[in-house]
Protein backbone atom coordinates (compact mmCIF):
# COMPACT_ATOMS: atom_id res chain seq x y z
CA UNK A 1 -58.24 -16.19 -15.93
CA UNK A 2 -59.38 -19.76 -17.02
CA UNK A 3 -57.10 -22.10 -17.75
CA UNK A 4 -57.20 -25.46 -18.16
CA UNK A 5 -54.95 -28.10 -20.10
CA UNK A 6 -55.46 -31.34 -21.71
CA UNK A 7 -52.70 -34.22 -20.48
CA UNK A 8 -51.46 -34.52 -24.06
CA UNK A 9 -48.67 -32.64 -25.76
CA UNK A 10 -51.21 -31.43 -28.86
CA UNK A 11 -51.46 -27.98 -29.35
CA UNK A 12 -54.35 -27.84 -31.73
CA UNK A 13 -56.29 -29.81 -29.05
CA UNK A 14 -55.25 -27.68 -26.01
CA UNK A 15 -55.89 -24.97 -27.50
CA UNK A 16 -59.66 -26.26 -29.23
CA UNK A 17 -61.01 -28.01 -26.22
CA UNK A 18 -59.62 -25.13 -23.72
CA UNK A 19 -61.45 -22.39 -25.61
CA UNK A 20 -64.62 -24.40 -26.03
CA UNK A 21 -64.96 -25.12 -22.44
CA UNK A 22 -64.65 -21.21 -22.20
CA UNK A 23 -67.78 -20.43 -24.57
CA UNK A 24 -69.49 -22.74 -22.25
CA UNK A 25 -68.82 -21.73 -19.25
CA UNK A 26 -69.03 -17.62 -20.43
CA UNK A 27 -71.04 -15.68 -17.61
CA UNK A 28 -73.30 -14.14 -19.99
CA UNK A 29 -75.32 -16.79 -20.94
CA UNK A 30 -76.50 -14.62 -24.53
CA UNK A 31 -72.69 -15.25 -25.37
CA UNK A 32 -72.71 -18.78 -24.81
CA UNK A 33 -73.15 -21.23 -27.78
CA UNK A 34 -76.25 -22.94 -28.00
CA UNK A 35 -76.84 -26.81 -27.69
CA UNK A 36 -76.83 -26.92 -31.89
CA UNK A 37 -74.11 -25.02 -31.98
CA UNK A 38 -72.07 -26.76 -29.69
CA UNK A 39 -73.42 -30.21 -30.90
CA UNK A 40 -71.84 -28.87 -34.40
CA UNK A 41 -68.13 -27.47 -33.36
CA UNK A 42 -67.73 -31.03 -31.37
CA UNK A 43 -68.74 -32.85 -34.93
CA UNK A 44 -66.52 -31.33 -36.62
CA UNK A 45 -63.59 -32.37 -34.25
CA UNK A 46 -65.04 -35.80 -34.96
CA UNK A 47 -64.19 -35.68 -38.61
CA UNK A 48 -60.69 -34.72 -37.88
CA UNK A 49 -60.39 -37.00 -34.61
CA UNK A 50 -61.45 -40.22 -36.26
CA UNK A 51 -59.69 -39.45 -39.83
CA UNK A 52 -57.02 -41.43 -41.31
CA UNK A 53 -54.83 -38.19 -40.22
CA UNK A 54 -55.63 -37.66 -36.83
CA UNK A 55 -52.16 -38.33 -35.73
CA UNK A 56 -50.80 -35.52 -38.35
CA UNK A 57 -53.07 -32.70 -37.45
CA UNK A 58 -52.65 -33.84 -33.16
CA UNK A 59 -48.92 -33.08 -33.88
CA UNK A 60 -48.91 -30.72 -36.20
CA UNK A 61 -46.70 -27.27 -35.45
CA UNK A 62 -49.56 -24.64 -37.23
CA UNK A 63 -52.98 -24.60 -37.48
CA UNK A 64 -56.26 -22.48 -37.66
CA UNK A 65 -57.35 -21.12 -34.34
CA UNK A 66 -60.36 -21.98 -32.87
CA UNK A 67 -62.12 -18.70 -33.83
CA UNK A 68 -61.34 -19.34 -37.43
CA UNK A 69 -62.52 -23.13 -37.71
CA UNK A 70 -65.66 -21.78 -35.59
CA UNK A 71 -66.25 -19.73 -38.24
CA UNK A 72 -65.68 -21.35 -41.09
CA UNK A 73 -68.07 -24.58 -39.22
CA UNK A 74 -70.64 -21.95 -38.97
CA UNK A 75 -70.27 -20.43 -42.51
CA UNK A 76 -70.08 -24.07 -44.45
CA UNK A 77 -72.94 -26.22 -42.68
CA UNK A 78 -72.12 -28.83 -45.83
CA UNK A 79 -69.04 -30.91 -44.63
CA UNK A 80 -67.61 -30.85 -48.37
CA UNK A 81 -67.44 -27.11 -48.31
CA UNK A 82 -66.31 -26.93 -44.68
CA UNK A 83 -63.31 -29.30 -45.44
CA UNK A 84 -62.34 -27.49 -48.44
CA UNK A 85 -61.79 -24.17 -46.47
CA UNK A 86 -60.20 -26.20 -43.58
CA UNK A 87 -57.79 -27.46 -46.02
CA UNK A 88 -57.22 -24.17 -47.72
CA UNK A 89 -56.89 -22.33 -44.16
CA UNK A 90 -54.14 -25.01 -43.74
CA UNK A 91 -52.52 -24.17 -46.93
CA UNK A 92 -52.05 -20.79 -45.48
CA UNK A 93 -50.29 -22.09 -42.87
CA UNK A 94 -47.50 -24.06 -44.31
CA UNK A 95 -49.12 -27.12 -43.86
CA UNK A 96 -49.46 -28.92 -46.90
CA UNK A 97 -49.46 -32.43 -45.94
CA UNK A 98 -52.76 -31.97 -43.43
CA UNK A 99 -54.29 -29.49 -46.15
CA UNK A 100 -53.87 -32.72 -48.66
CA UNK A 101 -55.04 -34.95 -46.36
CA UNK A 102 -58.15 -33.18 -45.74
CA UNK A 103 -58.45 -32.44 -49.41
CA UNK A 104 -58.60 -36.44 -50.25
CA UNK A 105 -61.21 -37.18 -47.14
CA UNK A 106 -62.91 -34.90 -48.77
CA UNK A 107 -63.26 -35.83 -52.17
CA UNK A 108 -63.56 -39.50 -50.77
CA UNK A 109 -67.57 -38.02 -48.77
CA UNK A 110 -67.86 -36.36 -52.34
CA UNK A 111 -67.80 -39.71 -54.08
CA UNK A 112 -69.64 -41.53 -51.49
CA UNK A 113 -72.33 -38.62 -52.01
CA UNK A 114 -72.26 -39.58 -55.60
CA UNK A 115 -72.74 -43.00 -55.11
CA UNK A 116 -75.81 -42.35 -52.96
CA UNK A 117 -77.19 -40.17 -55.72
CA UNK A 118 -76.64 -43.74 -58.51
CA UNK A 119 -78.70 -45.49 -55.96
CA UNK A 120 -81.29 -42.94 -56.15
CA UNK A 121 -82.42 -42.62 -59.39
CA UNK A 122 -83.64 -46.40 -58.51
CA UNK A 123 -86.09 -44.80 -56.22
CA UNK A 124 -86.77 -40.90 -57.90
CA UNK A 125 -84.07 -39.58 -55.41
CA UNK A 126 -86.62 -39.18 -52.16
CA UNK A 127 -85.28 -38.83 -49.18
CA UNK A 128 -82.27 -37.07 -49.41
CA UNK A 129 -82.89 -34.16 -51.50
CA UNK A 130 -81.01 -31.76 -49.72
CA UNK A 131 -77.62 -33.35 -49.60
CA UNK A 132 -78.22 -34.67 -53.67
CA UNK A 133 -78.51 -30.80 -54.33
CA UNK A 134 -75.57 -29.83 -52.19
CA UNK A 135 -73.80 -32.59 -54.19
CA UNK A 136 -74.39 -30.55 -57.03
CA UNK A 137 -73.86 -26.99 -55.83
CA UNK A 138 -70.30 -27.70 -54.42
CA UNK A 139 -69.09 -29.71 -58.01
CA UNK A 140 -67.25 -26.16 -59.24
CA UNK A 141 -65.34 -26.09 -56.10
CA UNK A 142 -64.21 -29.44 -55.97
CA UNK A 143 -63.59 -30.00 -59.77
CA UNK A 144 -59.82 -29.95 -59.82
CA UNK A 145 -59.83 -32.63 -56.98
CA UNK A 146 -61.93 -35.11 -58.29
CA UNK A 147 -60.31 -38.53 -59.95
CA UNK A 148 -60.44 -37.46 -64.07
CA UNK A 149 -61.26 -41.32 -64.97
CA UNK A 150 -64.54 -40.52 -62.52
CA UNK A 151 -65.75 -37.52 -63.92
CA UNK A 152 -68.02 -39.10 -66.90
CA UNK A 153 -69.71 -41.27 -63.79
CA UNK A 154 -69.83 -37.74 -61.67
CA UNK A 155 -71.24 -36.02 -64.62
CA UNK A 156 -73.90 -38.09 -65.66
CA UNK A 157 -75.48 -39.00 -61.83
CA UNK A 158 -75.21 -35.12 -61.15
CA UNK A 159 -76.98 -34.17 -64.77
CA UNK A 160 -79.40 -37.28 -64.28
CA UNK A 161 -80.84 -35.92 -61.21
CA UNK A 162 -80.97 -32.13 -62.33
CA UNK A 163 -83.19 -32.75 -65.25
CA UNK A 164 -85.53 -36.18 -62.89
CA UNK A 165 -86.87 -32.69 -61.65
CA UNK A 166 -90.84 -31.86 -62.36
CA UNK A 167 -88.86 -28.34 -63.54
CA UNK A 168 -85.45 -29.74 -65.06
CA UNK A 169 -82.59 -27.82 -64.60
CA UNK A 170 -80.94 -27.55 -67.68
CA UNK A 171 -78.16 -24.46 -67.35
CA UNK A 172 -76.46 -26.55 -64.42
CA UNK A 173 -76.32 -30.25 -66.11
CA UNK A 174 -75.20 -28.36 -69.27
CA UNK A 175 -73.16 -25.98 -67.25
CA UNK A 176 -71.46 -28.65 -65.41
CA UNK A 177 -70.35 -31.05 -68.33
CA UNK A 178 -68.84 -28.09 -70.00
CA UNK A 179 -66.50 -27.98 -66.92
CA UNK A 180 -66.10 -31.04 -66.89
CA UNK A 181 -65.07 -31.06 -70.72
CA UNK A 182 -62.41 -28.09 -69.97
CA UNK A 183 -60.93 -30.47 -67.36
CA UNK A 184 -60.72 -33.24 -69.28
CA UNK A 185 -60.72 -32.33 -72.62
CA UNK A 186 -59.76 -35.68 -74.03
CA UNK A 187 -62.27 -37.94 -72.59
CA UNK A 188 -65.05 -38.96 -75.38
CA UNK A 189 -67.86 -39.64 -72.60
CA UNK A 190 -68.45 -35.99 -71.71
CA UNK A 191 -69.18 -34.94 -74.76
CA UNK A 192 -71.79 -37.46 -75.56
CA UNK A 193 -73.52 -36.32 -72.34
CA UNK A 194 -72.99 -32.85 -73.17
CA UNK A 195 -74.94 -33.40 -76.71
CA UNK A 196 -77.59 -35.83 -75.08
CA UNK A 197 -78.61 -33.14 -72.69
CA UNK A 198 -78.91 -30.55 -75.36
CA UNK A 199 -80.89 -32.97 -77.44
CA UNK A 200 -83.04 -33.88 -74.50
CA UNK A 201 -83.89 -29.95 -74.01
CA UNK A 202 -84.43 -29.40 -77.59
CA UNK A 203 -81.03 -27.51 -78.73
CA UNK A 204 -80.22 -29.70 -81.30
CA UNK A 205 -78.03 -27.09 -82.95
CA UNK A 206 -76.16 -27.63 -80.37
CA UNK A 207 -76.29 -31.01 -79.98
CA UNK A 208 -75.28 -31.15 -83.12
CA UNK A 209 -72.09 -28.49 -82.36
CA UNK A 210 -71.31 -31.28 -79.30
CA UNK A 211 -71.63 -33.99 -81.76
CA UNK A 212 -68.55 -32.44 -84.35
CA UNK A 213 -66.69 -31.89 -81.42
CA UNK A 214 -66.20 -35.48 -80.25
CA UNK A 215 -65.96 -36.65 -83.61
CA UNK A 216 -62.41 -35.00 -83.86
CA UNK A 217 -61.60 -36.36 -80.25
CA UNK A 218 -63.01 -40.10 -81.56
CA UNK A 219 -59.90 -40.54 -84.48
CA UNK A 220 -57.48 -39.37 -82.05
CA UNK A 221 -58.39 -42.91 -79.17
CA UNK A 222 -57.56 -46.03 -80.63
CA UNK A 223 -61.14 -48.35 -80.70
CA UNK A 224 -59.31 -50.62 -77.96
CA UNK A 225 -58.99 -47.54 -75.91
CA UNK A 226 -62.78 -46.26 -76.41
CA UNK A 227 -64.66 -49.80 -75.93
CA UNK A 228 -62.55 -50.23 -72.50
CA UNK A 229 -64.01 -46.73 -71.92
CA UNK A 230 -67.09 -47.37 -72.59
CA UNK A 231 -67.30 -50.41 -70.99
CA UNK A 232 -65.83 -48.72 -68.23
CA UNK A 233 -68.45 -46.09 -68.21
CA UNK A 234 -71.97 -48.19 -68.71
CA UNK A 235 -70.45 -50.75 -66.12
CA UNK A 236 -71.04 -47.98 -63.58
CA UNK A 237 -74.23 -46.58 -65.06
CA UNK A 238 -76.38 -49.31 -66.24
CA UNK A 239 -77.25 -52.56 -64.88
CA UNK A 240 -74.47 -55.53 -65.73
CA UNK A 241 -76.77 -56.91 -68.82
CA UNK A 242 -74.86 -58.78 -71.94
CA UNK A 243 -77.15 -57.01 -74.18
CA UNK A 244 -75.94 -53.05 -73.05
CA UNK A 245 -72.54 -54.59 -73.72
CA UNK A 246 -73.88 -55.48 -77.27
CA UNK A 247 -75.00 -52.79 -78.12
CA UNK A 248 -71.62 -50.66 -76.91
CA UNK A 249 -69.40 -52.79 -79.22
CA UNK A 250 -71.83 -52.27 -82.33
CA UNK A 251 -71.87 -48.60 -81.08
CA UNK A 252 -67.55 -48.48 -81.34
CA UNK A 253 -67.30 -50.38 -84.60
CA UNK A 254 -69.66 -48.43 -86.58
């Protein structure tokens, strides 16, 4: 029987490298992973190799087997996904302090994804289509990891580049502030969104619905508290002009 041992004292890494030189070197070559596939196992040791964590998951006493984190590499292509079912796999194991390690590296490509997706609407979003709508697709999963204070930002680049389409997609940028609203339910941002986008498709009963709603959040934040919000917010969104800060306090002291 094969064996063969790494000189380190890691199990995970024994174990991973050992059983990938066996799929290579399987005498049937239709059971042998192909060239993609084996370019894509060996990535994703890279994102745990050359994280912040490496020396947590080289040492740690559980974790998936190599079957399972096959698997789950070959079921979530998107690296968000993957790592959220990497963590969760090391949930299930006991180990929390990898699974929340994993859990912030991934929020941390989630909000560099986001950031990519600001700089697009610069340039119509061209040439990265596919991850700006995997951005979008994997927001409902990662929702209750994502930084509150960000989630206005989030919201409007997601909802900005759903409805820059020649066939806007309303029911997600909608869909997706309304989450956003039931996981911050305080913030006044999200709201205005929310009634912008139903305005902008020509709902304005609900727009209007939207509107009431943050008008009982608005007496409830001190005007201190929403300027410095919505400074905060149009700082991110909007180009640093004195006149968009203007027109923000005459906004707040209506």
């Amino acid at each position: 029987m094969f064996q063969f041992r790494l000189p380190w004292s890691s199990v995970i890494w024994n174990d991973f490298f050992s059983s990938s030189l066996k799929d290579l070197l399987r005498k049937d070559q239709t059971q042998r992973p192909t060239a993609a596939d084996t370019v894509e196992i060996l990535g994703s040791y890279k994102h745990i190799l050359g994280s912040p964590f490496a020396e947590s998951v080289f040492n740690c006493v559980a974790h998936p087997s190599y079957q399972v984190w096959k698997q789950l590499r070959h079921t979530y292509s998107n690296d968000i996904q993957w790592l959220h079912e990497i963590a969760k796999s090391y949930q299930s194991l006991g180990e929390e302090r990898i699974a929340n390690d994993i859990l912030e590296q991934m929020v941390q490509l989630y909000l560099d994804s986001v950031e990519r997706l600001s700089e697009g609407r610069s340039t119509t979003y061209p040439p990265e289509r596919n991850e700006f709508d995997k951005v979008s697709a994997t927001f409902a999963n990662i929702l209750d990891y994502l930084p509150e204070w960000l989630l206005a930002w989030i919201c409007f680049e997601i909802a900005s580049y759903l409805t820059a389409r020649q066939n806007p997609d309303w029911h997600s940028a909608i869909y997706l502030c309304e989450q956003s609203m039931t996981r911050s339910p305080t913030d006044p941002i999200i709201p205005m969104l929310l009634s912008n986008l139903h305005a902008r498709k020509g709902d304005y009963e609900r727009a209007i619905e939207t509107e009431d709603l943050l008008r009982t959040k608005i007496p409830r934040i001190s005007l201190i508290t929403m300027e410095t919000t919505l400074f905060g917010f149009f700082a991110r969104v909007r180009p640093l002009k004195k006149a968009h800060f203007s027109e923000i306090t005459a906004l707040v002291h209506l």
